[in-house]
Protein backbone atom coordinates (compact mmCIF):
# COMPACT_ATOMS: atom_id res chain seq x y z
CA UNK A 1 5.47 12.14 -18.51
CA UNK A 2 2.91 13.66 -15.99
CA UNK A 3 2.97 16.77 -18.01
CA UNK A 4 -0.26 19.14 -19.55
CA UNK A 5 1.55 18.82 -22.98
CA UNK A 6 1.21 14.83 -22.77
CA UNK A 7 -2.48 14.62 -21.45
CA UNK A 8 -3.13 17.62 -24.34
CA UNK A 9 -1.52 16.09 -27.54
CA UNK A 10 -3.45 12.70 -26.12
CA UNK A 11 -6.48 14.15 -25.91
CA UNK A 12 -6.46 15.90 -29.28
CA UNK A 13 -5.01 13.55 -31.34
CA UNK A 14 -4.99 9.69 -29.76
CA UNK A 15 -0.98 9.73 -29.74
CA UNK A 16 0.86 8.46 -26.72
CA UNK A 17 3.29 11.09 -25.08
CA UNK A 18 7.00 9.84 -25.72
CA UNK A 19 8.98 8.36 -22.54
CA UNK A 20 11.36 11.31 -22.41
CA UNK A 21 12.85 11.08 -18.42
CA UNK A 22 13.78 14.38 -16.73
CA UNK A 23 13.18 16.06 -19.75
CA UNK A 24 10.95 19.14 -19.89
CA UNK A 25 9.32 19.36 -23.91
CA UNK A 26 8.53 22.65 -23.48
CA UNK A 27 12.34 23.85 -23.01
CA UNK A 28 15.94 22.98 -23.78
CA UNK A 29 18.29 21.97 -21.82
CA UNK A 30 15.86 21.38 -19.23
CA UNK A 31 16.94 17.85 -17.80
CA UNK A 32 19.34 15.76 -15.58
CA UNK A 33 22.03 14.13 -17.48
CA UNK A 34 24.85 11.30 -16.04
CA UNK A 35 28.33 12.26 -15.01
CA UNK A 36 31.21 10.00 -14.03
CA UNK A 37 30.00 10.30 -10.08
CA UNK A 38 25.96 10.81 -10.39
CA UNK A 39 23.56 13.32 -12.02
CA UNK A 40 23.71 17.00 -12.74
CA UNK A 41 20.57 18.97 -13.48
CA UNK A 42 20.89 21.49 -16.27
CA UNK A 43 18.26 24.13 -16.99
CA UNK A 44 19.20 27.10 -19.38
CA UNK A 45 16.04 27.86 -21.29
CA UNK A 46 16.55 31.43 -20.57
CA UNK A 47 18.31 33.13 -23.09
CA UNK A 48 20.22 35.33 -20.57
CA UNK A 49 21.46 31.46 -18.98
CA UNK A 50 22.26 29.79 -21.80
CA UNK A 51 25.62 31.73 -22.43
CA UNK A 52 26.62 31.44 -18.71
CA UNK A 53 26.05 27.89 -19.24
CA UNK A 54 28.00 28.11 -22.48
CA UNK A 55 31.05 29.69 -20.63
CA UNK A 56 31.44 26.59 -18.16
């Protein structure tokens, strides 16, 4: 993870940033996830998306 959270939590505190993938640690969902025929991205952090997401 290439991510300011990652180089910040190392800096402060010696811990490693976790492997997480697509995955963003700031929001949820916020990531790619497998289907039967490839990926799907799926970002609905917003609280006005995540009911539209909800609905599908």
């Amino acid at each position: 993870m290439l991510q300011q959270i990652g180089y910040a939590s190392c800096f402060a505190n010696g811990t490693n940033a976790e492997k997480i993938g697509s995955a963003a640690p700031y929001a949820a969902p916020n990531e790619a996830f497998p289907t039967k025929d490839g990926w799907i991205m799926v970002a609905a952090y917003d609280y006005k998306r995540w009911p539209a997401l909800c609905e599908l």
